[in-house]
N, C-alpha and C. Protein backbone atom coordinates (compact mmCIF):
# COMPACT_ATOMS: atom_id res chain seq x y z
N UNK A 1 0.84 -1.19 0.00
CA UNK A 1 0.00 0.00 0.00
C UNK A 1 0.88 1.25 0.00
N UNK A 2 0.36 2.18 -0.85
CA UNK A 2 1.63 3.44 -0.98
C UNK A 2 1.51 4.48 0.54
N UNK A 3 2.27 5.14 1.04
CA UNK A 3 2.23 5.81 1.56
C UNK A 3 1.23 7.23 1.85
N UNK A 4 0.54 7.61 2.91
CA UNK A 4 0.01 8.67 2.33
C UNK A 4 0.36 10.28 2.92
N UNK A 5 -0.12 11.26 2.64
CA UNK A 5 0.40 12.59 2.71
C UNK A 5 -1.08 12.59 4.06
N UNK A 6 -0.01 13.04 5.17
CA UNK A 6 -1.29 13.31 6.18
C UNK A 6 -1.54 14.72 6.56
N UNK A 7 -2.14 15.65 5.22
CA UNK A 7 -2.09 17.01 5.02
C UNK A 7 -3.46 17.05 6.60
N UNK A 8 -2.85 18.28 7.24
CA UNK A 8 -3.75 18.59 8.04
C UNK A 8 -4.45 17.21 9.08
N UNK A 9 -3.46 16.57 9.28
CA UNK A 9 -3.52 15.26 10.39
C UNK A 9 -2.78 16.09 11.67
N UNK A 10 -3.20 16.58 12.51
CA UNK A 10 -2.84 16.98 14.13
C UNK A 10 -2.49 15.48 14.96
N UNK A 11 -2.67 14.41 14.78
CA UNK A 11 -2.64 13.62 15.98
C UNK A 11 -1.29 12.25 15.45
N UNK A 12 -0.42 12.48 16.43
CA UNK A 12 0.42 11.88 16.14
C UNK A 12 0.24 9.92 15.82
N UNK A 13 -0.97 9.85 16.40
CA UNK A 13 -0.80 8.80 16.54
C UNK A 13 -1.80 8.20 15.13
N UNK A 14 -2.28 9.00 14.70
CA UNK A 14 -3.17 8.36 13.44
C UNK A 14 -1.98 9.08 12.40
N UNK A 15 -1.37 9.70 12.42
CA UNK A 15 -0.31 9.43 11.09
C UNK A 15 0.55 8.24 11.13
N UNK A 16 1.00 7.55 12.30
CA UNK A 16 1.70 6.45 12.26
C UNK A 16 0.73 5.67 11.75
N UNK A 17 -0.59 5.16 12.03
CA UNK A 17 -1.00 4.17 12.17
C UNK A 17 -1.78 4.19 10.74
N UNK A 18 -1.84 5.67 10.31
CA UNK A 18 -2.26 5.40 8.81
C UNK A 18 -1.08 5.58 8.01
N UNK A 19 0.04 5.37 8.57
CA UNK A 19 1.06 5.10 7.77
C UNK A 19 1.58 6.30 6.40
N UNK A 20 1.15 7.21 6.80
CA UNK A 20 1.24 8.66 6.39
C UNK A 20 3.14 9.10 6.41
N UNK A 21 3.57 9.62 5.74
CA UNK A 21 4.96 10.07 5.84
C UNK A 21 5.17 11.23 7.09
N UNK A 22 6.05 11.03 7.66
CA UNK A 22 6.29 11.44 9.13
C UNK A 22 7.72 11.87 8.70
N UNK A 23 8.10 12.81 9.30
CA UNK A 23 9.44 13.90 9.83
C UNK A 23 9.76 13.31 10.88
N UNK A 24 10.87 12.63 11.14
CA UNK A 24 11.12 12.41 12.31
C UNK A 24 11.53 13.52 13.10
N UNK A 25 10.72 13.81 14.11
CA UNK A 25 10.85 15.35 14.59
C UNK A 25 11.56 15.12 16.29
N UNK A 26 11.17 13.70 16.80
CA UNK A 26 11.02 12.96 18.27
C UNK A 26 12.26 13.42 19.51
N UNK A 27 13.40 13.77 18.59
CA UNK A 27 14.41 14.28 18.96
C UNK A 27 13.88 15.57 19.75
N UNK A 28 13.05 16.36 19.71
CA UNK A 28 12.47 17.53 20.79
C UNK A 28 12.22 16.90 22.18
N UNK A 29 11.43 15.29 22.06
CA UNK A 29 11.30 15.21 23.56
C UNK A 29 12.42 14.73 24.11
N UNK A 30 13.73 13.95 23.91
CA UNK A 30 14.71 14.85 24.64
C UNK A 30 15.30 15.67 25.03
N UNK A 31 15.12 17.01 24.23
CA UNK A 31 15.35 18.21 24.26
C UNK A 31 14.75 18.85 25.36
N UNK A 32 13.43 18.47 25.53
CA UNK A 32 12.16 18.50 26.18
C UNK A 32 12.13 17.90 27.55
N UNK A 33 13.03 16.72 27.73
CA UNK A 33 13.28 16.26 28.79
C UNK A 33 14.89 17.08 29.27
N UNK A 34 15.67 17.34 28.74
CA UNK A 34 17.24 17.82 28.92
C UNK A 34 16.93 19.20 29.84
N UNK A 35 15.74 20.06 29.21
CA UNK A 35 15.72 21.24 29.17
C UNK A 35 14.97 21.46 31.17
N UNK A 36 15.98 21.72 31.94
CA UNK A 36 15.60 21.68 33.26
C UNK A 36 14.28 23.35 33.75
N UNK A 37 14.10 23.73 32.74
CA UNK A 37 12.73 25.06 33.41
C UNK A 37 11.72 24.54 33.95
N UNK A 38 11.19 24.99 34.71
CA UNK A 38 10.03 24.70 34.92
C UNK A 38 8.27 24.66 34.46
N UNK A 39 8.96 25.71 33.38
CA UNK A 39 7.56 25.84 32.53
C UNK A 39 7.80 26.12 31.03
N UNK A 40 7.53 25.26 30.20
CA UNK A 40 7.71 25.01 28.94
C UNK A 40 6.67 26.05 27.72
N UNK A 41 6.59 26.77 27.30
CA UNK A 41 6.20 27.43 26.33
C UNK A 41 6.06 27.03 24.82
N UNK A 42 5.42 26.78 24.02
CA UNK A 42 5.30 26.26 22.65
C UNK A 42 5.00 27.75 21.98
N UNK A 43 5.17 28.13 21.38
CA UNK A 43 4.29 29.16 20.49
C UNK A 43 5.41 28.67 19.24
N UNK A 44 4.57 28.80 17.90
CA UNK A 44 4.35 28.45 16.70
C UNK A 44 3.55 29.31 16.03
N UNK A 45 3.81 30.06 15.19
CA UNK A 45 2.90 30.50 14.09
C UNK A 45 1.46 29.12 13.91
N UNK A 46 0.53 29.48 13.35
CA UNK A 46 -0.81 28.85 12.74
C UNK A 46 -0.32 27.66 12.01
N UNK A 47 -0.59 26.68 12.10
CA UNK A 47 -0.49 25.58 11.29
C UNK A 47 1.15 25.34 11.09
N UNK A 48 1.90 24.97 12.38
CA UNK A 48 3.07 24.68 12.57
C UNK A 48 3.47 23.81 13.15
N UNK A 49 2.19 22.91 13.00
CA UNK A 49 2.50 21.63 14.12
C UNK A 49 2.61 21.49 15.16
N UNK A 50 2.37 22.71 16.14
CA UNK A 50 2.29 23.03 17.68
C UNK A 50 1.37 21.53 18.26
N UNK A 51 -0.17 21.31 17.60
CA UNK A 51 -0.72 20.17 18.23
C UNK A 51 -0.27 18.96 17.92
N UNK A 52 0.34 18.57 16.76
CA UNK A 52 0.86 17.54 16.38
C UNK A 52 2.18 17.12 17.51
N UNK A 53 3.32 18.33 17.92
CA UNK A 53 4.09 17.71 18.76
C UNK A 53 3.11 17.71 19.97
N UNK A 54 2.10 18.15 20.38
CA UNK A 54 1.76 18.15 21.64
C UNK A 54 1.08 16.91 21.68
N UNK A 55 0.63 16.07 20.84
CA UNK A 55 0.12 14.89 20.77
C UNK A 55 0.84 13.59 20.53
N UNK A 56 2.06 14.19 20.08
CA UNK A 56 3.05 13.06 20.20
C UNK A 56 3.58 13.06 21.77
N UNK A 57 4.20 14.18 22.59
CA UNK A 57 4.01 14.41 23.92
C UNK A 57 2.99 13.57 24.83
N UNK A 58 1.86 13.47 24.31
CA UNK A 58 1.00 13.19 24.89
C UNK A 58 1.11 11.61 25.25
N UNK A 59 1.68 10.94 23.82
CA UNK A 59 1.70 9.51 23.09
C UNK A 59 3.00 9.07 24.24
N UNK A 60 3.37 10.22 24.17
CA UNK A 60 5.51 9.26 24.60
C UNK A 60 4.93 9.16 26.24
N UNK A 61 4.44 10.32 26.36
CA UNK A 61 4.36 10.14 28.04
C UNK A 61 3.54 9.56 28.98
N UNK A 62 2.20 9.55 28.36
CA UNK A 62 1.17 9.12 28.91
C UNK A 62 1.27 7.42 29.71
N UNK A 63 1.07 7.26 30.92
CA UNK A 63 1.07 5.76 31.41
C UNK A 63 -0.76 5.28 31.11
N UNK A 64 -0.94 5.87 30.49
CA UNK A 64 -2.43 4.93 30.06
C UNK A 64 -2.34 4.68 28.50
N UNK A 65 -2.43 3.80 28.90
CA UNK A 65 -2.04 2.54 27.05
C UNK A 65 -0.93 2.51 26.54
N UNK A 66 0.63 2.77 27.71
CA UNK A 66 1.66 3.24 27.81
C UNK A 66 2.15 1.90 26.60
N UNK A 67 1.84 0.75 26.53
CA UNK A 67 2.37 -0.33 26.16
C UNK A 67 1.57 -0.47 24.24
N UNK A 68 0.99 0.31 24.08
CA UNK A 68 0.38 0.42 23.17
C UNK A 68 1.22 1.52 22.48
N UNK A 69 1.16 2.72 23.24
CA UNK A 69 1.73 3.96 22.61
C UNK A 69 2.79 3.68 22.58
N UNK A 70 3.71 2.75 23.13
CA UNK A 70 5.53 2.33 22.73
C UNK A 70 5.76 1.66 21.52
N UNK A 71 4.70 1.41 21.34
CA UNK A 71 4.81 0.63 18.97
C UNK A 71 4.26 1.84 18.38
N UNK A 72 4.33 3.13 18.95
CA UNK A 72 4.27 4.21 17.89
C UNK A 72 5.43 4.70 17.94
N UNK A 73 6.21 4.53 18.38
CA UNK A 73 7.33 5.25 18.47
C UNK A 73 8.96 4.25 17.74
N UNK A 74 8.32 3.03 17.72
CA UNK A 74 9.07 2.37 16.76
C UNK A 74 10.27 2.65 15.62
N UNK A 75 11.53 2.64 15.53
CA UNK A 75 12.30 2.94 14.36
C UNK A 75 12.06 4.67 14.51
N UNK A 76 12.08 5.30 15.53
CA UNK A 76 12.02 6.67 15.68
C UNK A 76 13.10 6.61 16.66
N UNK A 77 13.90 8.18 16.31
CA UNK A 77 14.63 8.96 17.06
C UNK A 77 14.53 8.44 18.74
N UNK A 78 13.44 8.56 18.99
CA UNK A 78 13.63 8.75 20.35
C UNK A 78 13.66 6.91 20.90
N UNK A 79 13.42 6.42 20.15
CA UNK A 79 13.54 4.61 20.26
C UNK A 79 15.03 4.56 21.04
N UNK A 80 15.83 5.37 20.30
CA UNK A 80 17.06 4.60 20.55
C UNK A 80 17.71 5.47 21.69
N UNK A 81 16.86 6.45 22.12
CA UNK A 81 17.68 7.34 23.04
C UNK A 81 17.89 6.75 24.40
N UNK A 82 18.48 7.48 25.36
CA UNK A 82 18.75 6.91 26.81
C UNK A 82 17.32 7.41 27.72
N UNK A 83 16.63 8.28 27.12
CA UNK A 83 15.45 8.82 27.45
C UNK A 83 14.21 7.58 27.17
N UNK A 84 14.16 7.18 26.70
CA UNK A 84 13.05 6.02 25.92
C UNK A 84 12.60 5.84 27.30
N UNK A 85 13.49 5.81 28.41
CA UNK A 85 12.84 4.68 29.74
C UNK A 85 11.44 5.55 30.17
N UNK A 86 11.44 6.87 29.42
CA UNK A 86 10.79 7.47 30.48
C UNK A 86 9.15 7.36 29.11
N UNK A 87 9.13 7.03 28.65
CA UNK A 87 8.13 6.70 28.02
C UNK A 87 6.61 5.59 28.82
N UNK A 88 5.42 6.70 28.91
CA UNK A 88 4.84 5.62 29.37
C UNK A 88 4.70 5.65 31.06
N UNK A 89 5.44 7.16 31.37
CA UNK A 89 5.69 6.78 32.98
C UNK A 89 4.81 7.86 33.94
N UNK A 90 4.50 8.90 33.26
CA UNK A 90 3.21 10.14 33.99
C UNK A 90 1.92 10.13 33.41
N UNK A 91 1.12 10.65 34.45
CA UNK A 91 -0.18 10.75 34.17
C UNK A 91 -0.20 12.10 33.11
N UNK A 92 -1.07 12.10 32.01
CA UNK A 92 -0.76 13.42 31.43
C UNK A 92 -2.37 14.09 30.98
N UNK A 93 -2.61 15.42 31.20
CA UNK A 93 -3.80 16.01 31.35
C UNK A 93 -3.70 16.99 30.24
N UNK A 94 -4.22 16.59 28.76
CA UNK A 94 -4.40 16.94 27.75
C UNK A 94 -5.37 18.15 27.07
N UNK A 95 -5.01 19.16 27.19
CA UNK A 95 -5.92 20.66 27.00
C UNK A 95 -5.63 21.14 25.78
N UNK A 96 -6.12 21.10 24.92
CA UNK A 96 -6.48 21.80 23.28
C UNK A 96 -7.53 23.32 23.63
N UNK A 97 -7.38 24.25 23.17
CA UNK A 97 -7.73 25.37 22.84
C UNK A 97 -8.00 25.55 21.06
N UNK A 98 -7.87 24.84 20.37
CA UNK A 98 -7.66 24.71 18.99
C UNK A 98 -8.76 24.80 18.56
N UNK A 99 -9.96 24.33 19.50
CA UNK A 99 -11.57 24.79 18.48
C UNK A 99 -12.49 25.67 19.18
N UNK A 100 -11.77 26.14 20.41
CA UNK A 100 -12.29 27.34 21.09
C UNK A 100 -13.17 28.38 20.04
N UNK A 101 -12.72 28.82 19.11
CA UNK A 101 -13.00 29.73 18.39
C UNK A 101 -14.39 29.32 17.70
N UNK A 102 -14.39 27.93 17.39
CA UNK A 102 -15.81 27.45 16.65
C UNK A 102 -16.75 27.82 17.44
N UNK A 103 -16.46 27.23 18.66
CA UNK A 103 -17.62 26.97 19.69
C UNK A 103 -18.03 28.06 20.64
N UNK A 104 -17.05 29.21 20.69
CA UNK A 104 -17.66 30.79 21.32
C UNK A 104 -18.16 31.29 19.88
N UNK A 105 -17.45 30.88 19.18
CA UNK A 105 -17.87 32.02 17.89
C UNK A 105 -16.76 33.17 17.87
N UNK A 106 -16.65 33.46 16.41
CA UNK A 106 -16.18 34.99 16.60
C UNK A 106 -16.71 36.06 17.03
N UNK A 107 -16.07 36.76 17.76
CA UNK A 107 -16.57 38.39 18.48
C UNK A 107 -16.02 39.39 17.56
């Protein structure tokens, strides 16, 4: 089956699994883990993949379906890192603002 283009796919885990061409990008959550602040900031211009890493975040860290979400990460960057252990090991509390705007409406 050919590969497909996952134009406008946000969720990390349905581009793996629909087998969509992926950037290996994974190398941030060590970065992500290295980086000792206490409060992490994302800002991205519009359609920069801000939810896409935040859903891969979501995938690496989460301990619910921790054993599931570790075959998404397969033959990726962060597979082979010294960080991998930590995959799978916090509870993680997932907040999107991304369709806020539908659902107040514009003002």
């Amino acid at each position: 089956m050919k590969k497909g283009i996952g134009i406008g796919i946000e969720d990390f885990k349905k581009i793996i699994e629909e087998d969509c061409y992926y950037f290996d990008k994974t190398n941030y959550i060590e970065e992500f883990l290295k980086d000792r602040t206490e409060i992490k900031l994302f800002t991205r211009p519009r359609r920069f993949g801000k939810t896409l890493n935040m859903t891969t975040l979501k995938y690496f860290f989460d301990v619910k379906n921790a054993e599931e979400n570790r075959k998404l990460f397969k033959n990726l960057y962060i597979e082979k890192s010294e960080y991998f252990k930590e995959q799978g090991q916090y509870p993680v509390i997932f907040i999107t603002m991304k369709d806020l705007k539908k659902i107040l409406g514009s003002k």
